[in-house]
Protein backbone atom coordinates (compact mmCIF):
# COMPACT_ATOMS: atom_id res chain seq x y z
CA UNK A 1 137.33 -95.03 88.61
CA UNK A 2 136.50 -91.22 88.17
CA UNK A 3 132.96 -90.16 88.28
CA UNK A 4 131.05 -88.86 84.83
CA UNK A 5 131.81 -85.40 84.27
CA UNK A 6 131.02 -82.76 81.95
CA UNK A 7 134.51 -83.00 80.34
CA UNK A 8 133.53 -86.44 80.05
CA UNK A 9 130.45 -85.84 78.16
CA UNK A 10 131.96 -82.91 75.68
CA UNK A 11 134.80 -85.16 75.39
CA UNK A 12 132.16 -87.78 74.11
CA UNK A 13 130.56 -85.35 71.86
CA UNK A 14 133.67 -84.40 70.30
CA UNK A 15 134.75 -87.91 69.53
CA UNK A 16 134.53 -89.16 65.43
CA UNK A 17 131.56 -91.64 66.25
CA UNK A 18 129.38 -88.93 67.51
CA UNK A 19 130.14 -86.30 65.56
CA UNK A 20 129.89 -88.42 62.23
CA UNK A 21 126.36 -89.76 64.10
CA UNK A 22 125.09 -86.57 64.58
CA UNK A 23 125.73 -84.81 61.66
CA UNK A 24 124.00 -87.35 59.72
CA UNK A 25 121.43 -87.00 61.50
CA UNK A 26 121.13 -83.29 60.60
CA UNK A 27 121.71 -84.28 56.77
CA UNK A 28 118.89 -86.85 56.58
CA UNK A 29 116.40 -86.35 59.22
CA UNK A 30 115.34 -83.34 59.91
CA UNK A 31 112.91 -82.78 62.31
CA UNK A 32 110.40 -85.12 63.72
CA UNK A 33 106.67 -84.84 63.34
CA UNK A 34 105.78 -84.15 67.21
CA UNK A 35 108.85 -81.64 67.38
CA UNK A 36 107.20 -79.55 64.63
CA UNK A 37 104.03 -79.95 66.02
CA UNK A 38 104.99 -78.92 69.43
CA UNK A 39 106.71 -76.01 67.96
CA UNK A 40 104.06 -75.28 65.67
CA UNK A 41 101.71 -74.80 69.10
CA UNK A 42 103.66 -73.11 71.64
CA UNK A 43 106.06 -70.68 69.24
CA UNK A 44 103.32 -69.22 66.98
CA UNK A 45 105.75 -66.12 66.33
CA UNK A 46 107.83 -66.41 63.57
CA UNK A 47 109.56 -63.49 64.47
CA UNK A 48 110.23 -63.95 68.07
CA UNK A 49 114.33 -64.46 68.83
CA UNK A 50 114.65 -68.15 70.33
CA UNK A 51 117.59 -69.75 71.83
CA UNK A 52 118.49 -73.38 70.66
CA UNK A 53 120.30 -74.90 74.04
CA UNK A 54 122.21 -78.25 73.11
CA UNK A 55 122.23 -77.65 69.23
CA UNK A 56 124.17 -80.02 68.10
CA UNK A 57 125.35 -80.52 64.51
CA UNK A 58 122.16 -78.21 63.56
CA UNK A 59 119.05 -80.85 63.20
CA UNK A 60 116.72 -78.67 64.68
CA UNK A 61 118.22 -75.49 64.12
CA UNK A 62 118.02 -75.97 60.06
CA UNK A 63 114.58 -77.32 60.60
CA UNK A 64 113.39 -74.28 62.35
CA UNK A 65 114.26 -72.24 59.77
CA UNK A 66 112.88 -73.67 57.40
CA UNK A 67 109.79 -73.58 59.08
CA UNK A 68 110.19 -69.77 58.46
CA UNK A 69 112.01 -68.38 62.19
CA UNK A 70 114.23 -65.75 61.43
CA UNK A 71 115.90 -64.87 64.87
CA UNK A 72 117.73 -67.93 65.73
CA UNK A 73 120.81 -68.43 68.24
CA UNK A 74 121.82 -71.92 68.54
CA UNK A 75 124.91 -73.53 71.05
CA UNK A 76 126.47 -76.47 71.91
CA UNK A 77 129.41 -76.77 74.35
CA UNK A 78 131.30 -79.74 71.83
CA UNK A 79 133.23 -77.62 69.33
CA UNK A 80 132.84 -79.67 66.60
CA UNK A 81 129.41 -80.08 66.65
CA UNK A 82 128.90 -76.28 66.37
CA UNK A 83 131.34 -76.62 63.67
CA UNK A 84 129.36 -79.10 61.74
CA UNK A 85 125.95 -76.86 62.21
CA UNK A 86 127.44 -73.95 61.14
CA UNK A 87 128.81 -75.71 57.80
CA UNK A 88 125.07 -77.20 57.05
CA UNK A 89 123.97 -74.13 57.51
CA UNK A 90 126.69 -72.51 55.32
CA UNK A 91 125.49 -75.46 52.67
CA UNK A 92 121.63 -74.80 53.03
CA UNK A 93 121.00 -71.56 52.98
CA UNK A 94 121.52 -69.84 49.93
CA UNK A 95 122.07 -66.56 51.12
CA UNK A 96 124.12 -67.77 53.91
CA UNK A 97 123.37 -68.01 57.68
CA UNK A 98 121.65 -64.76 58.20
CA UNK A 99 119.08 -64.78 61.09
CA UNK A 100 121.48 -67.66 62.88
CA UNK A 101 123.65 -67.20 64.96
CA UNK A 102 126.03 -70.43 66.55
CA UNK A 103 127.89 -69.95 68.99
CA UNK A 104 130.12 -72.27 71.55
CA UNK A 105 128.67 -72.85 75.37
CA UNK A 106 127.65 -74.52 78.36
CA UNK A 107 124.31 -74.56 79.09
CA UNK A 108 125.44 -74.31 82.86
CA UNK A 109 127.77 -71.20 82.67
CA UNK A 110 125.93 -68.82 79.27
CA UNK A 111 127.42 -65.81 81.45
CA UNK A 112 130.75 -66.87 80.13
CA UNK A 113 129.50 -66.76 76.72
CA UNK A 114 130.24 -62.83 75.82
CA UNK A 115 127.57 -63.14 73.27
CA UNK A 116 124.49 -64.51 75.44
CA UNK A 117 125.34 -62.05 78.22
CA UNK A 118 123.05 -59.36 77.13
CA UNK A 119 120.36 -60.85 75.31
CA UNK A 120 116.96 -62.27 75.75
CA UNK A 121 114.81 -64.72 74.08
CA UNK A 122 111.08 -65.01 73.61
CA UNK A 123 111.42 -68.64 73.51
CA UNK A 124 114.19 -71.54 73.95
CA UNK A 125 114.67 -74.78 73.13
CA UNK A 126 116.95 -77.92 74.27
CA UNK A 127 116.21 -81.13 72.10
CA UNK A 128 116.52 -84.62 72.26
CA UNK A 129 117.65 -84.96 75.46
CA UNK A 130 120.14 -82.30 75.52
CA UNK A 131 119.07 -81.19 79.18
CA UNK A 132 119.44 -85.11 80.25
CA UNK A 133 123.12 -85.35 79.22
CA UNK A 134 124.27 -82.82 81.38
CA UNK A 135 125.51 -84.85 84.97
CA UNK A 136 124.25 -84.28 88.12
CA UNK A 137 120.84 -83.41 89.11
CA UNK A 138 122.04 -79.54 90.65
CA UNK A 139 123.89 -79.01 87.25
CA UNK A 140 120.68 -79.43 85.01
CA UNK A 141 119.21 -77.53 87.71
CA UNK A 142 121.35 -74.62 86.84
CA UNK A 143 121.09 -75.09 82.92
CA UNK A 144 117.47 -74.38 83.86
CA UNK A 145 117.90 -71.42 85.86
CA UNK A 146 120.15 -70.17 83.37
CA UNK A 147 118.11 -70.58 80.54
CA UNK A 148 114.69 -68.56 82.64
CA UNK A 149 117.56 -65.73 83.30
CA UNK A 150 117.92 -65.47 79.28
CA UNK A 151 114.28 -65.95 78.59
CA UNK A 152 111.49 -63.22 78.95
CA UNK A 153 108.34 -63.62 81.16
CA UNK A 154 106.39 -65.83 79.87
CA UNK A 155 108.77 -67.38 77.29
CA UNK A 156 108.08 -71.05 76.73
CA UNK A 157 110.27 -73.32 76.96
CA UNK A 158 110.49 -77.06 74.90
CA UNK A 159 112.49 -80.19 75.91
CA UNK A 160 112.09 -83.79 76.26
CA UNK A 161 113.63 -86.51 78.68
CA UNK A 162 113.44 -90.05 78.72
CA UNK A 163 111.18 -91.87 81.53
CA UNK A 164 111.88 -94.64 84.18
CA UNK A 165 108.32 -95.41 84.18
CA UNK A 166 107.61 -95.31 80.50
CA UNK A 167 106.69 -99.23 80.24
CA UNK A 168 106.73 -102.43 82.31
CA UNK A 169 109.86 -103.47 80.92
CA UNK A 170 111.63 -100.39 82.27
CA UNK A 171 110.00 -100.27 85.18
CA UNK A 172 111.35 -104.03 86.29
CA UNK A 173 115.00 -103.02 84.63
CA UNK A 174 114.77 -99.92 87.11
CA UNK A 175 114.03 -101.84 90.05
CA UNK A 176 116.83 -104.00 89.42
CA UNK A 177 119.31 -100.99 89.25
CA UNK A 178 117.93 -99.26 92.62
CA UNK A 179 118.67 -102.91 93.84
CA UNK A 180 122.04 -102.73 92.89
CA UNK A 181 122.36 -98.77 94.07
CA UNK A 182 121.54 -100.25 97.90
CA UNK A 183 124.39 -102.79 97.17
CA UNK A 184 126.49 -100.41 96.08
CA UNK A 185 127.10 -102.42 92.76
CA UNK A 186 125.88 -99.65 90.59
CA UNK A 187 128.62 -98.51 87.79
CA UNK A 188 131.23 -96.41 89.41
CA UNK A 189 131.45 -93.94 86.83
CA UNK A 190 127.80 -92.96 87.23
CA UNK A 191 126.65 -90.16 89.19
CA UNK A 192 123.25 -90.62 90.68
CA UNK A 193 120.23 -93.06 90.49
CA UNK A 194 118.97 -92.63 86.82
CA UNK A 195 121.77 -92.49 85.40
CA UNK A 196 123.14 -94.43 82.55
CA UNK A 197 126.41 -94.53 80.53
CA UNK A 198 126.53 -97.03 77.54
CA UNK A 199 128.39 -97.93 73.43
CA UNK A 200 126.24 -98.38 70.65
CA UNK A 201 128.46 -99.21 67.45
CA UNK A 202 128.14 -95.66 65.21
CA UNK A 203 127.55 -93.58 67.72
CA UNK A 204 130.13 -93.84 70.10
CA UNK A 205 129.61 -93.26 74.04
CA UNK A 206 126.85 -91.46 75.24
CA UNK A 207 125.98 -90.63 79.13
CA UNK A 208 122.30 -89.88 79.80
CA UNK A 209 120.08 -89.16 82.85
CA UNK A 210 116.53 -90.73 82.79
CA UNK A 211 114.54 -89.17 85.37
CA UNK A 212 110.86 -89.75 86.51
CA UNK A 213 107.93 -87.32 85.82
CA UNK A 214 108.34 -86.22 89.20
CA UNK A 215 111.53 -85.39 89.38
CA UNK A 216 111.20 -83.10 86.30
CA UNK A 217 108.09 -81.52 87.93
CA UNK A 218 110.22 -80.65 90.71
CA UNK A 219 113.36 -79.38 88.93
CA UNK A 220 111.15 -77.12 86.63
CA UNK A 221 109.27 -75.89 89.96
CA UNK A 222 112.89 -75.36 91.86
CA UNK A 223 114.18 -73.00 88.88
CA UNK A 224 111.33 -70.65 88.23
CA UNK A 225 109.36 -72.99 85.18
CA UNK A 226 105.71 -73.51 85.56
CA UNK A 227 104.98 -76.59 83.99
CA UNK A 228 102.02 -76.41 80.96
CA UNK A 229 102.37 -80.01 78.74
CA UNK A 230 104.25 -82.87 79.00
CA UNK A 231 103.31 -86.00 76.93
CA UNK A 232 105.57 -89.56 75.30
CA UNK A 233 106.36 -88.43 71.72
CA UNK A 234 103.89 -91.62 70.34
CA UNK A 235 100.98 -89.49 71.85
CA UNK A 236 101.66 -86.65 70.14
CA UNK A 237 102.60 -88.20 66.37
CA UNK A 238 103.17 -91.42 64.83
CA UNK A 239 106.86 -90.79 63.92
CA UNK A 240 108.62 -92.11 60.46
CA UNK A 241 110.82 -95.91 60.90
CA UNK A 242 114.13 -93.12 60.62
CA UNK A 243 112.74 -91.57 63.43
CA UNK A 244 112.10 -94.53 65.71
CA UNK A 245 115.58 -96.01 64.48
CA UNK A 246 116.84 -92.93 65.26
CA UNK A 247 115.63 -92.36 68.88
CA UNK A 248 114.11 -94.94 71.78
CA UNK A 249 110.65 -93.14 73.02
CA UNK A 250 110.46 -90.14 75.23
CA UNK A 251 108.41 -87.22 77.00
CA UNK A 252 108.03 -84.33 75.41
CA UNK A 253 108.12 -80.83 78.24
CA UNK A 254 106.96 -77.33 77.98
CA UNK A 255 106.92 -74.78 80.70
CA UNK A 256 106.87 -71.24 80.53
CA UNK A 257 109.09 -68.56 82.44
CA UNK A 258 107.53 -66.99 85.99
């Protein structure tokens, strides 16, 4: 059985399920009460040019500007996601998509995106997990490293991951999976301790890495990040029953570029 890949994941991403999923998601939802508060705090400039990694069908992309940012670049490596945030947009904004720019790329390779190649953000972005879905731990690595090459000094830099350790529960279900990693019973699509690959009915297949708070520590510390904040989402609002429907808890990051 053939390991997770990228193709895997984009191929994912592309399917109906997801795309349907996700787009409804930008429809309805809109952004969350400790994403805009995060953003609120560590991207006072309305003005500065940020770079949405991971953009999906445009949730947070549309919610940014309507928070009033005018020098937005959003991508997603699944085609028809971008194609789906570029028609919300399209339906939105009444004087059309000016200030946003979409594009189609992997977080892992934005020197083969001929647009990215010479520009540089004040701040960037990768939501919802966006950094987690990509496999292997030296891959993410690299979509960090490549996102501190497009980003200025300083530049901050907002993301959030789910946690191993983020309750008793999960911390037993954990144990019980590095048990079956030393057996060698661990799903043979999967990559690497952490990961997970699973079907939820209207969403489709989705492959995601859960990490511990030191392993993030680490990665941000191996690719040029100094960490600033990290805290679970239910510290930092009390989130709406779409919300929590929406998405299981997670940590909220923010590091800034050395």
């Amino acid at each position: 059985m053939k390991k997770i890949s990228s193709d895997t994941v984009r191929a994912d991403f592309n399917d109906l399920l997801a795309v349907v999923h996700y787009t409804r998601a930008a429809h309805e939802l809109g952004l969350w009460k400790s994403e805009r508060a995060l953003i609120e705090r560590f991207f006072p400039d309305l003005n500065a040019p940020l770079l949405e990694a991971g953009c999906g069908a445009g949730r947070v992309t549309l919610g940014l500007w309507e928070m009033g940012y005018r020098h937005l670049t959003a991508f997603d490596f699944a085609e028809e996601l971008v194609d789906q945030a570029q028609s919300l947009a399209a339906e939105r904004l009444a004087d059309g998509p000016n200030g946003i720019t979409f594009l189609h790329a992997d977080a892992t390779a934005l020197d083969q995106c001929h647009a990215l190649r010479d520009l540089r953000f004040d701040g960037a972005l990768f939501m919802f997990n966006g950094l987690m879905q990509i496999p292997g731990r030296e891959r993410r690595r690299t979509a960090l490293r490549e996102l501190h090459r497009v980003c200025r000094h300083g530049a901050p830099l907002l993301f959030t991951t789910h946690d191993r350790d983020v309750s008793p529960t999960e911390r037993v279900l954990w144990r019980l999976e590095a048990a079956r990693w030393e057996r060698n019973e661990q799903d043979p699509r999967l990559v690497e301790f952490g990961d997970r690959y699973f079907e939820e009915a209207g969403t489709g297949r989705t492959f995601m890495h859960l990490p511990d708070r030191a392993e993030i520590l680490a990665d941000l510390a191996a690719t040029g990040w100094t960490h600033a904040f990290d805290a679970l989402r239910a510290e930092i609002a009390k989130e709406s029953r779409p919300v929590l429907a929406f998405s299981d808890e997670c940590r909220f990051w923010v590091a800034h570029r050395g």
